[in-house]
Protein backbone atom coordinates (compact mmCIF):
# COMPACT_ATOMS: atom_id res chain seq x y z
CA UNK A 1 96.97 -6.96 39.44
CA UNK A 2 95.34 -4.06 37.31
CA UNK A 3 92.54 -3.62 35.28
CA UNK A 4 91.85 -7.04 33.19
CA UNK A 5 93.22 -6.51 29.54
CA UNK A 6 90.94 -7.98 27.81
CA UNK A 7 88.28 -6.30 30.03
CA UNK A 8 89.46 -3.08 28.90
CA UNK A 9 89.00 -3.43 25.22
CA UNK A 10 85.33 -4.50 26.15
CA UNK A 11 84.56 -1.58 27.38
CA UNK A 12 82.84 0.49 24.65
CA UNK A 13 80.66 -2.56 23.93
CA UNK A 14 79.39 -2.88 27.51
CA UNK A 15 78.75 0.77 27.81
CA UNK A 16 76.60 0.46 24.49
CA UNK A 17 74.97 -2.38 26.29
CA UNK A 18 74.36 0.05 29.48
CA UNK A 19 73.20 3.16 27.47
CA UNK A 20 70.67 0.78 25.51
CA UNK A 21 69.36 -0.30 28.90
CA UNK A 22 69.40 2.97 30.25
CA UNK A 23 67.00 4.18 27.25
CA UNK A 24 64.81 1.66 27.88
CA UNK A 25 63.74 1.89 32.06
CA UNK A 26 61.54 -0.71 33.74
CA UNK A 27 60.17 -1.28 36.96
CA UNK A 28 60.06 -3.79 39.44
CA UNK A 29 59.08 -6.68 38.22
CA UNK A 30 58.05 -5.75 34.94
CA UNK A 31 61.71 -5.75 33.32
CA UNK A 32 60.54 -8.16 30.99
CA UNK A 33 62.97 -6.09 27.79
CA UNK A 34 65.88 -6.13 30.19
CA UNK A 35 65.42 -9.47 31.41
CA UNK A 36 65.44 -10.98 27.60
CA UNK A 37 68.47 -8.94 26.51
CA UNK A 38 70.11 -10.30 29.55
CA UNK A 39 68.81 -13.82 28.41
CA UNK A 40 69.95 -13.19 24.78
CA UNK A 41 72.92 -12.43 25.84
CA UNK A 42 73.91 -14.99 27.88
CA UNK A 43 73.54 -17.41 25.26
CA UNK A 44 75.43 -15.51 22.39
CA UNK A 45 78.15 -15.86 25.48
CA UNK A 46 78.08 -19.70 25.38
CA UNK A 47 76.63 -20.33 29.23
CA UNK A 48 76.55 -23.84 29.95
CA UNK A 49 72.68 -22.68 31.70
CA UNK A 50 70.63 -19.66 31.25
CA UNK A 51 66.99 -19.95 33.37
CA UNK A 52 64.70 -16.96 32.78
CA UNK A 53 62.13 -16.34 35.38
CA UNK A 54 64.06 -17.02 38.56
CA UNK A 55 61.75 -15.22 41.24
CA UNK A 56 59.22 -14.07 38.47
CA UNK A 57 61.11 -11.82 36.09
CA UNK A 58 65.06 -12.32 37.49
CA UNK A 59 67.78 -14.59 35.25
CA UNK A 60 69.99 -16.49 36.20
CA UNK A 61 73.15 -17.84 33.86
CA UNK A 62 76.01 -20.55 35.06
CA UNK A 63 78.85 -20.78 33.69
CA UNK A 64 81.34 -23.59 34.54
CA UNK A 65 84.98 -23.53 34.75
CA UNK A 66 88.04 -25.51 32.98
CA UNK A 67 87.02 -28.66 35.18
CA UNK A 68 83.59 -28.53 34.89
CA UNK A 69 81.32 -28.27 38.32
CA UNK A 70 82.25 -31.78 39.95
CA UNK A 71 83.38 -31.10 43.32
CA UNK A 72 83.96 -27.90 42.66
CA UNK A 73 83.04 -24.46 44.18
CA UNK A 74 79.88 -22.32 43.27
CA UNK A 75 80.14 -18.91 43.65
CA UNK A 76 77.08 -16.50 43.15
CA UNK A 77 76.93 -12.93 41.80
CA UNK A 78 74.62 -10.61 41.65
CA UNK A 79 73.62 -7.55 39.62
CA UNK A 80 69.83 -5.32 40.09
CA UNK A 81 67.65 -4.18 36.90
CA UNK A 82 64.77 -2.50 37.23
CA UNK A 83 64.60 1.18 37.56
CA UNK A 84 62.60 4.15 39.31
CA UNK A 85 59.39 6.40 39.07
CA UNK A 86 61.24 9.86 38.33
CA UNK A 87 61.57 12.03 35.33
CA UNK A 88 65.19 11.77 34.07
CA UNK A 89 66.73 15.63 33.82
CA UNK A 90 69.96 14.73 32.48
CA UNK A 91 69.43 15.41 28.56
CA UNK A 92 71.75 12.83 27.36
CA UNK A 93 71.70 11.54 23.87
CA UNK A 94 70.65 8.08 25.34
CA UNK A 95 68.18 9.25 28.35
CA UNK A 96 64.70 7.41 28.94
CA UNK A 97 62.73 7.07 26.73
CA UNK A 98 59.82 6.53 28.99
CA UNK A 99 58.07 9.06 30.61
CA UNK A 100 58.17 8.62 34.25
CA UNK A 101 60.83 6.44 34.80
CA UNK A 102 64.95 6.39 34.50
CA UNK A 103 67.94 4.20 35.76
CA UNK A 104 68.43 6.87 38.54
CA UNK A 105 70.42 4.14 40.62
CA UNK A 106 72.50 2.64 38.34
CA UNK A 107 71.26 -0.74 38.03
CA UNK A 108 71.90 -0.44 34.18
CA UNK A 109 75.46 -0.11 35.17
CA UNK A 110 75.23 -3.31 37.18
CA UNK A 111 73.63 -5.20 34.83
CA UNK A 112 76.20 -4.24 31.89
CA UNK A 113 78.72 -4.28 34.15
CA UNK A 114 77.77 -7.90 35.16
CA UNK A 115 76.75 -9.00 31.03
CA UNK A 116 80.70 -8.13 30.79
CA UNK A 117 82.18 -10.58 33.59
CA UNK A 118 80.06 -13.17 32.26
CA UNK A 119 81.34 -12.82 28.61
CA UNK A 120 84.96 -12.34 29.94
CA UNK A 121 84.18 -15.90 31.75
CA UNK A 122 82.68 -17.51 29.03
CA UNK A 123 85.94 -16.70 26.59
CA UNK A 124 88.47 -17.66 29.71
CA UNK A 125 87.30 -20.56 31.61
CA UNK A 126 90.39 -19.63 33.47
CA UNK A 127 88.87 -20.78 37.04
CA UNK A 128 87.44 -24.31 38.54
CA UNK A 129 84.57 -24.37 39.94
CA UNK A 130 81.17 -22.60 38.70
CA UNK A 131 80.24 -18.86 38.69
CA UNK A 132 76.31 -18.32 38.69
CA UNK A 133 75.30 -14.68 37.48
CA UNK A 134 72.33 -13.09 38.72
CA UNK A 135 70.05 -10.84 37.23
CA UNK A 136 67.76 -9.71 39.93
CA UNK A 137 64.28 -7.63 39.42
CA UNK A 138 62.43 -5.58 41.85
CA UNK A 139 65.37 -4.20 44.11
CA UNK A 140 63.83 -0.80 44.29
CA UNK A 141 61.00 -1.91 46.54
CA UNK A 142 59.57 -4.83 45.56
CA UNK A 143 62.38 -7.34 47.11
CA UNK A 144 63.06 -8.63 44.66
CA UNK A 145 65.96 -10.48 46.59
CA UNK A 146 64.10 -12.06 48.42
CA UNK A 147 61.35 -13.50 45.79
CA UNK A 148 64.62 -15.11 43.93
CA UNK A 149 65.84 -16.76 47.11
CA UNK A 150 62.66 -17.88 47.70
CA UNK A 151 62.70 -19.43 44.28
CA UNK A 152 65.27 -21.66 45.81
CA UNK A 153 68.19 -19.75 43.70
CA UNK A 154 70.59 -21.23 46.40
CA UNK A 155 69.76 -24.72 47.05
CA UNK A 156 68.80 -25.26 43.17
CA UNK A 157 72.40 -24.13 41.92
CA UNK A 158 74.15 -25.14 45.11
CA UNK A 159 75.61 -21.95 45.64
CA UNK A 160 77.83 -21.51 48.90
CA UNK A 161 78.79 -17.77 48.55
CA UNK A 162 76.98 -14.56 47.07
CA UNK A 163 78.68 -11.16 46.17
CA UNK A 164 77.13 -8.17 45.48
CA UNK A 165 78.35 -4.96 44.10
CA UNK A 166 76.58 -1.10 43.98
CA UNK A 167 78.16 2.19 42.34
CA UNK A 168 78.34 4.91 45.16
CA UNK A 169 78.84 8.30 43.63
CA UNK A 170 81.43 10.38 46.09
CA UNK A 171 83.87 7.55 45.76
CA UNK A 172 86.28 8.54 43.26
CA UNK A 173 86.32 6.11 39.83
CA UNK A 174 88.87 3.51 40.48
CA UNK A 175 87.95 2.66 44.12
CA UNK A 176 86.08 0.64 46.05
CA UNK A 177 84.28 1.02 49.79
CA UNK A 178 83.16 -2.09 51.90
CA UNK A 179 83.23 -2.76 55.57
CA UNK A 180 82.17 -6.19 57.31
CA UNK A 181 78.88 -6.25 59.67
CA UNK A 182 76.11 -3.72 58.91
CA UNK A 183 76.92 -1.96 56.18
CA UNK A 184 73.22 -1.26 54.95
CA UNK A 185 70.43 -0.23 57.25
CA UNK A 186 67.20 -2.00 57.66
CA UNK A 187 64.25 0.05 55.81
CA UNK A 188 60.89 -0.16 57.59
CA UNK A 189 57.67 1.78 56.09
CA UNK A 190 54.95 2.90 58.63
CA UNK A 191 51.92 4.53 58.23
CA UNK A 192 49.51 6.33 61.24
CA UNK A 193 45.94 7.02 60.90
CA UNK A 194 44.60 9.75 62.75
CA UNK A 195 41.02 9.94 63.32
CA UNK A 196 39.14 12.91 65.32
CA UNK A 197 36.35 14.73 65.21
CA UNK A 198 36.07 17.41 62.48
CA UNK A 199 34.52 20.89 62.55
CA UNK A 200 34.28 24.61 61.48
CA UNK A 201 37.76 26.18 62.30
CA UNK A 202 35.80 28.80 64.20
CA UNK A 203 34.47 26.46 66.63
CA UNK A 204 37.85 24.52 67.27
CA UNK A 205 36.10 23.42 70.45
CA UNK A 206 33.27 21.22 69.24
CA UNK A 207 35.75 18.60 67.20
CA UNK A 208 38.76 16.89 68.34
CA UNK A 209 41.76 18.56 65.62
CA UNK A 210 43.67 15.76 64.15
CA UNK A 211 46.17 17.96 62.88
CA UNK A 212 47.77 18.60 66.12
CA UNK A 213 47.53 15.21 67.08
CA UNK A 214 49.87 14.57 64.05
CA UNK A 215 51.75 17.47 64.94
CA UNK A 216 52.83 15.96 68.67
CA UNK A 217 52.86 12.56 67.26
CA UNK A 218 56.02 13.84 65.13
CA UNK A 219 57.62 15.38 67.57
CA UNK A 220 57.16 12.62 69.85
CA UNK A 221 58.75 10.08 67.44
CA UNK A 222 61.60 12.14 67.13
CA UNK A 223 62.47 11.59 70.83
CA UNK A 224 62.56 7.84 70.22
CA UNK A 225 66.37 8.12 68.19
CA UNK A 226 67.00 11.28 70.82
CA UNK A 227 66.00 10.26 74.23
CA UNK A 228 65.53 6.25 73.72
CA UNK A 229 68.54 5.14 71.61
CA UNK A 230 72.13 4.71 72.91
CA UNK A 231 73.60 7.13 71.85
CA UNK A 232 76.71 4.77 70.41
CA UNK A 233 73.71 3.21 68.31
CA UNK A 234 71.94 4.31 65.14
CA UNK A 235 68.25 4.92 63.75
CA UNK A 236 66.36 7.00 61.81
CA UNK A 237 62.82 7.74 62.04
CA UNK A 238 61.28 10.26 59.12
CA UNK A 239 57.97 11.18 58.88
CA UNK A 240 57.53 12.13 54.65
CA UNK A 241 54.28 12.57 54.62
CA UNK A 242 51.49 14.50 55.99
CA UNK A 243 48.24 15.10 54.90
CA UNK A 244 44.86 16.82 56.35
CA UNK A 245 42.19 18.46 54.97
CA UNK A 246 40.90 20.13 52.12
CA UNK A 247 39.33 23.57 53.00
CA UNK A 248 40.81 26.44 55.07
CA UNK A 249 37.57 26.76 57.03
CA UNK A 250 37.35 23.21 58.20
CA UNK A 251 39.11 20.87 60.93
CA UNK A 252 38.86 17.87 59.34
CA UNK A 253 38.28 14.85 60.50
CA UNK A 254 41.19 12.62 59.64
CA UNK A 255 44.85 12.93 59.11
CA UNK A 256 48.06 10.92 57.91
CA UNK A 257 51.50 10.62 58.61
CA UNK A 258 53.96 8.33 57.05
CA UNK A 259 57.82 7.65 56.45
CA UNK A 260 60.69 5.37 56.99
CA UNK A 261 62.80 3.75 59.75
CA UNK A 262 66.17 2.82 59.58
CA UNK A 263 67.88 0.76 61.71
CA UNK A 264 71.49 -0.93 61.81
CA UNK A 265 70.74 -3.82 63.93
CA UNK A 266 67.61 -6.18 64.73
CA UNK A 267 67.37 -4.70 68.81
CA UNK A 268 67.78 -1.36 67.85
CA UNK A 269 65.12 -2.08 65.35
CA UNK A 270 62.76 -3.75 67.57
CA UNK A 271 62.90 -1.11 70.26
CA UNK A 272 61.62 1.28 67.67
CA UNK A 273 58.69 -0.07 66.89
CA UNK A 274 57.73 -0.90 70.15
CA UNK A 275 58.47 3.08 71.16
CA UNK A 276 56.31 3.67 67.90
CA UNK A 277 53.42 2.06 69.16
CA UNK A 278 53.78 3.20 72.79
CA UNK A 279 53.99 6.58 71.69
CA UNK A 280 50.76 6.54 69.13
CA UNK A 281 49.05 4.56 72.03
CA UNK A 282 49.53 7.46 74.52
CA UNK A 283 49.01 10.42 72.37
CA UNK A 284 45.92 8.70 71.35
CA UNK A 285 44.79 8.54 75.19
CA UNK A 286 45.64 11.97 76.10
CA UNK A 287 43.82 13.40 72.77
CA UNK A 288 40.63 10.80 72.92
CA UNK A 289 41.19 9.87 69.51
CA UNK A 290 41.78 6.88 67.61
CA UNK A 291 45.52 6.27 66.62
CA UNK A 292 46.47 3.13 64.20
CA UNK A 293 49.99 2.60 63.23
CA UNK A 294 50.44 0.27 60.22
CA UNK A 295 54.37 -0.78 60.56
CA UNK A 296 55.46 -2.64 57.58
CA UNK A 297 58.81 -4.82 57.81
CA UNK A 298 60.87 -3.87 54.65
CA UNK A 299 64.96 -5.50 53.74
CA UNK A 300 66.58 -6.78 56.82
CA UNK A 301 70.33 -4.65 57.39
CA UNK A 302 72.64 -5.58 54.58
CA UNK A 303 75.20 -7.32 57.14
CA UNK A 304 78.80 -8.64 55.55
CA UNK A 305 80.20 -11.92 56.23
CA UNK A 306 83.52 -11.34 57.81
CA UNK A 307 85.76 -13.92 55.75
CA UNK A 308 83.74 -13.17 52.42
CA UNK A 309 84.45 -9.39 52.83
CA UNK A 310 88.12 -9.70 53.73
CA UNK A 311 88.34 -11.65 50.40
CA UNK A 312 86.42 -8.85 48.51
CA UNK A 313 88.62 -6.22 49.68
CA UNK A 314 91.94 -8.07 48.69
CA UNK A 315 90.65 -8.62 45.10
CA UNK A 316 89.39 -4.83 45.20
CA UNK A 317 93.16 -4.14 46.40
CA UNK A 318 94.53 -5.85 43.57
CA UNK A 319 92.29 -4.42 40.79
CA UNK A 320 92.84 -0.53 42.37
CA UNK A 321 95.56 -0.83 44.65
CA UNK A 322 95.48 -0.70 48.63
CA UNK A 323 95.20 3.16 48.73
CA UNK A 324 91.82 2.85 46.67
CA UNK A 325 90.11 0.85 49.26
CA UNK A 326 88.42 1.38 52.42
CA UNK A 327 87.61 -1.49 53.78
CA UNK A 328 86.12 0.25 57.01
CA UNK A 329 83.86 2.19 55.21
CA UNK A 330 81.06 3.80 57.51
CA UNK A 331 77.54 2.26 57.07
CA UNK A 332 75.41 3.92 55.22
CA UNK A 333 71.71 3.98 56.30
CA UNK A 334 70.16 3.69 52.85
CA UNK A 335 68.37 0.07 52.22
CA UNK A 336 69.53 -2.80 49.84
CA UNK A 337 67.50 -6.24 49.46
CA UNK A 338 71.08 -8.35 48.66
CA UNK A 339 70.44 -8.20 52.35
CA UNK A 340 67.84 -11.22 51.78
CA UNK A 341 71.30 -13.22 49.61
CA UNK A 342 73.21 -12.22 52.28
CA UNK A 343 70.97 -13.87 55.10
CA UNK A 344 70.96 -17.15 53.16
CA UNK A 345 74.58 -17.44 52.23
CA UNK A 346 77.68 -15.70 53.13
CA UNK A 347 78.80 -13.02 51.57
CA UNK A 348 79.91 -9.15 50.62
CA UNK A 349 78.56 -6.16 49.29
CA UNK A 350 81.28 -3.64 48.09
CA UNK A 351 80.49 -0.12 46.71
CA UNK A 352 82.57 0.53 43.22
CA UNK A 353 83.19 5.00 42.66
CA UNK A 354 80.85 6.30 40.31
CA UNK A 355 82.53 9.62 40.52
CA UNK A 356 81.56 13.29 41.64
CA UNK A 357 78.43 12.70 39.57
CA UNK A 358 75.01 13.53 41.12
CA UNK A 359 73.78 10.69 43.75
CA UNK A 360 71.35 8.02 43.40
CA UNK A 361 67.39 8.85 43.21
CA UNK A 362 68.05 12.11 41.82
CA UNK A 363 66.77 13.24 38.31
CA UNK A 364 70.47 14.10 37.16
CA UNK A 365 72.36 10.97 38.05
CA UNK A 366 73.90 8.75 35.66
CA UNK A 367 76.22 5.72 35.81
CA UNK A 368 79.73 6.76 34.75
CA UNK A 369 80.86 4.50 32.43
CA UNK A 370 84.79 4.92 33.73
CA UNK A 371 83.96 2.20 36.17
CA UNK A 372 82.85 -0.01 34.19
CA UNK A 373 86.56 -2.07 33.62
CA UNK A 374 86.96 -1.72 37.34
CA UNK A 375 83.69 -3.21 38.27
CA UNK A 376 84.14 -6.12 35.46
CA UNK A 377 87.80 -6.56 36.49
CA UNK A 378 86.68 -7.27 40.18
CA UNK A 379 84.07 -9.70 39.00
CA UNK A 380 86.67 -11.29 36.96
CA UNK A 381 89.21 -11.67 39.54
CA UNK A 382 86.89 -12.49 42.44
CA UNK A 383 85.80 -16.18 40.30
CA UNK A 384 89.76 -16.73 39.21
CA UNK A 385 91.36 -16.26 43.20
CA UNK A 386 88.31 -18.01 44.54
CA UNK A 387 88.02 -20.99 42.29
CA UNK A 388 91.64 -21.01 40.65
CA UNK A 389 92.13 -23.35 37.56
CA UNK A 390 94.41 -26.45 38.00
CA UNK A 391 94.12 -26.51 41.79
């Protein structure tokens, strides 16, 4: 079954929708413009519930089928909207108009993308059961996942399965990519602190140099996804920052490193912060300095739900066809915090093409409006197989 008719003739009005958004970036938590349209919206649609500040800032609309919601399915899905910290390069007629900040990752495309299901279900009713949209802040770092699920988003709507859905630019418009089990990595932050004993760089004797501390303590932490991970098994461990000193003349006293693990499953993930700490213990011995690793838990690995993503990728299969899915698609080690949904109910996460358009976090992406009828069709069709009317 192709692209949803009357999906298709919505699709200049949800791209207006996504360009206004777009214009108008927000971060975090504070999408308090993009949370109202969302909440203005909802109700022009005619949703039997629309609840504003779900997990401080996020939305959440319900929208109830030909039967109403007794004894009836409730299926959950989900769409980010906040943006990032970067200067948009793109010089579109609709770019940011804030300084600072753009929709770099697409979650204006989600949101629109998501506004457009919802109206398309609103019109239809053509499904039993309830669909509960989501409209989640804080995805880019502030988990804002997890702050709606703690809000009780599950138990207080009753929902029993969550889907999720992210544009992946590389993926030609038109497809889809999903796999069951890990397909998003964990994302850890960590932080050392390097303390030694400064001096004048002409007497490199009399201090203790912190910089070459940090310098072995990054090549040591290399060795952990090198010389201490099956090789069959994957991790990441990047060191992004490092900073020392002010003066060329001086050894100075302190020095920091910090960066980012990723990790594909919970032992794997484990053994590398134990390694972590071994490995800033001993360097910190040898040198006769004072190590301290901060290790900061960030989203669990995005994991798929075996019966939830077989589903996805047969409504995918119908929207695009069978040759425009991968339903094995390799895991990607980037982070996602539907990995919090996922943990409380099962679940997919598919990736939708965004094109040969520049990728995500970079100053020259944008979401390409072609996929918006296949992302809205999908939505569409996921409610109407899984809760069909008259059953």
């Amino acid at each position: 079954m192709p692209i949803v008719n009357r999906v298709a003739g919505m699709k200049d009005e949800i791209a207006a929708w996504r360009r206004d958004i777009h214009e108008n970036p927000e971060l975090l938590y504070e999408v308090h413009r993009t949370a109202a349209l969302v909440v203005d919206k909802l109700k022009a649609f005619g949703c039997d519930e629309v609840v504003p500040g779900v997990g401080r800032t996020g939305v959440v609309g319900v929208i109830r089928g030909k039967s109403g919601d007794k004894g009836r399915r409730v299926i959950g899905l989900r769409a980010d909207m906040d943006a990032l910290p970067i200067q948009e390069i793109t010089g579109l007629p609709y770019a940011s108009k804030v300084p600072g900040m753009m929709h770099a990752c697409g979650h204006d495309g989600h949101t629109a993308m998501l506004l457009g299901a919802a109206k398309y279900l609103c019109e239809t009713r053509n499904f039993d059961g309830t669909a509960v949209v989501i409209f989640q802040p804080a995805e880019e770092g502030g988990a804002g996942g997890k702050a709606m699920v703690d809000d009780g988003l599950m138990e207080r709507w009753k929902i029993e399965e969550v889907y999720g859905m992210h544009n992946m630019p590389g993926i030609p418009v038109g497809h889809f990519a999903l796999r069951p089990g890990p397909l998003l990595a964990a994302s850890d932050r960590f932080e050392i602190a390097i303390e030694g004993v400064g001096t004048h760089a002409a007497k490199p004797h009399l201090g203790n140099d912190p910089i070459v501390i940090g310098c072995q303590l990054h090549q040591a932490l290399q060795s952990i996804a090198s010389r201490n991970l099956d090789p069959l098994k994957q991790a990441v461990v990047s060191v992004t920052i490092f900073k020392a000193g002010d003066a060329s003349n001086v050894i100075p006293q302190t020095a920091r490193l910090a960066g980012t693990v990723r990790t594909l499953e919970e032992p794997v993930r484990a053994m590398v912060k134990r390694r972590m700490r071994e490995i800033c213990d001993g360097v910190a011995a040898m040198h006769g300095a004072k190590v301290t690793l901060t290790y900061d838990d960030g989203y669990p690995v995005t994991c798929n739900h075996v019966a939830q993503t077989r589903f996805a990728a047969d409504i995918a299969r119908e929207i695009s066809g069978p040759a425009a899915v991968d339903d094995d698609v390799a895991p990607t080690m980037g982070g996602e915090d539907f990995a919090y949904m996922l943990e409380a109910r099962p679940g997919a996460f598919i990736f939708v093409g965004n094109g040969d358009t520049a990728g995500v976090h970079h100053p020259a992406y944008n979401f390409n409006d072609d996929a918006i009828t296949t992302g809205v069709s999908f939505w569409a069709r996921l409610v109407e197989t899984a809760m069909p009317a008259g059953r």
